[in-house]
Protein backbone atom coordinates (compact mmCIF):
# COMPACT_ATOMS: atom_id res chain seq x y z
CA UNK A 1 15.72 6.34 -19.15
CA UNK A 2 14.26 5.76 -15.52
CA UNK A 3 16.29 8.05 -13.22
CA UNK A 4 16.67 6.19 -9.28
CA UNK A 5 15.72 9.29 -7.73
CA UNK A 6 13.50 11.01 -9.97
CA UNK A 7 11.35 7.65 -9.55
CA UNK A 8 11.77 7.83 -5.89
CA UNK A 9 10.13 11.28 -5.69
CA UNK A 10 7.30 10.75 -8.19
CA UNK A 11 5.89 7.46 -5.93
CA UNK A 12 5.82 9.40 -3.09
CA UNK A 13 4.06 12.21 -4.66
CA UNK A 14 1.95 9.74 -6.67
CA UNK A 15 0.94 8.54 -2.77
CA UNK A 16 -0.06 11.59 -1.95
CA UNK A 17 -1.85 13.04 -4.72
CA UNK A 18 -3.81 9.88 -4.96
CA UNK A 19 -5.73 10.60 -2.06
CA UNK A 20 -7.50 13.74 -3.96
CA UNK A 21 -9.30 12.40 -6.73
CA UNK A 22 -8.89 15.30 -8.47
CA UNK A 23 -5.52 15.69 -8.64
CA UNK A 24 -3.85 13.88 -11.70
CA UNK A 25 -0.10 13.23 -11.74
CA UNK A 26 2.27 13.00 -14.88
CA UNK A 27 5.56 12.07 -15.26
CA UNK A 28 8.38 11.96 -17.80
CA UNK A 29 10.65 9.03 -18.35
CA UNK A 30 13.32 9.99 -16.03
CA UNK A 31 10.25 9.71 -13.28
CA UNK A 32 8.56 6.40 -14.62
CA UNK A 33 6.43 8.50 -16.84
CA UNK A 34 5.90 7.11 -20.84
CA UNK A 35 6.14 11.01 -22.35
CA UNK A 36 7.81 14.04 -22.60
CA UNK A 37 5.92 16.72 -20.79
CA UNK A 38 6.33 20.02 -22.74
CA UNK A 39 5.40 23.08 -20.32
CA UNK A 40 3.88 26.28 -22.77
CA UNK A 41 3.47 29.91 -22.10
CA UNK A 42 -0.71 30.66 -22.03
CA UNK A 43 -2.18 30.80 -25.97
CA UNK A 44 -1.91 28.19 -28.31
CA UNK A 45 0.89 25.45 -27.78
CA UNK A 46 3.82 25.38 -30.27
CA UNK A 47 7.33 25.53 -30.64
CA UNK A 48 7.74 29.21 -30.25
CA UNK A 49 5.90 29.26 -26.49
CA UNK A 50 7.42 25.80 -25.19
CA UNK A 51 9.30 27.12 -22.34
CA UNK A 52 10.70 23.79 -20.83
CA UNK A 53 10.25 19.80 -20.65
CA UNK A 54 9.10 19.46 -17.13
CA UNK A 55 9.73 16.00 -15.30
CA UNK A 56 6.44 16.18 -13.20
CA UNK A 57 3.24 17.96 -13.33
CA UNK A 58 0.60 18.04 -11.33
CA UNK A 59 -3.31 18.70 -12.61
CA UNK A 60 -6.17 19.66 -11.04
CA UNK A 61 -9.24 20.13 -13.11
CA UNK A 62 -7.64 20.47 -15.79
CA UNK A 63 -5.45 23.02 -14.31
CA UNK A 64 -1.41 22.92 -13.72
CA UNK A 65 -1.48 23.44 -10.15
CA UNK A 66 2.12 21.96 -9.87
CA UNK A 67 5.40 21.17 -11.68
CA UNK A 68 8.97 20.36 -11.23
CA UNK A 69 12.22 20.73 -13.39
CA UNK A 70 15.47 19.44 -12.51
């Protein structure tokens, strides 16, 4: 469900990263987003190293270079 504020944020930062091409921006539903964004520990994905659901993240080739939790 589409949170007021959480889709507030994410246009702004979708603004901004959208003037480095490289720089990819995902979002859960709270922000707008379609998906759940799971956030793992480094190795192979799964239950056991899923840390948190993030609400945005932030790529850069390839790369999490930035994410945010409420």
């Amino acid at each position: 469900m589409p949170h007021p504020l959480h889709s507030e944020v994410s246009k702004q930062i979708d603004q901004i990263s959208r003037k480095y091409p490289n720089l990819i921006l995902y979002c859960d539903p709270a922000c707008g987003g379609l998906q759940n964004l799971p956030f793992f520990l480094p190795g192979n994905p799964s239950n056991t190293t899923e840390i948190a659901n993030v609400d945005m993240m932030i790529t850069k080739n390839d790369k999490v270079v930035f994410c945010l939790r409420d």
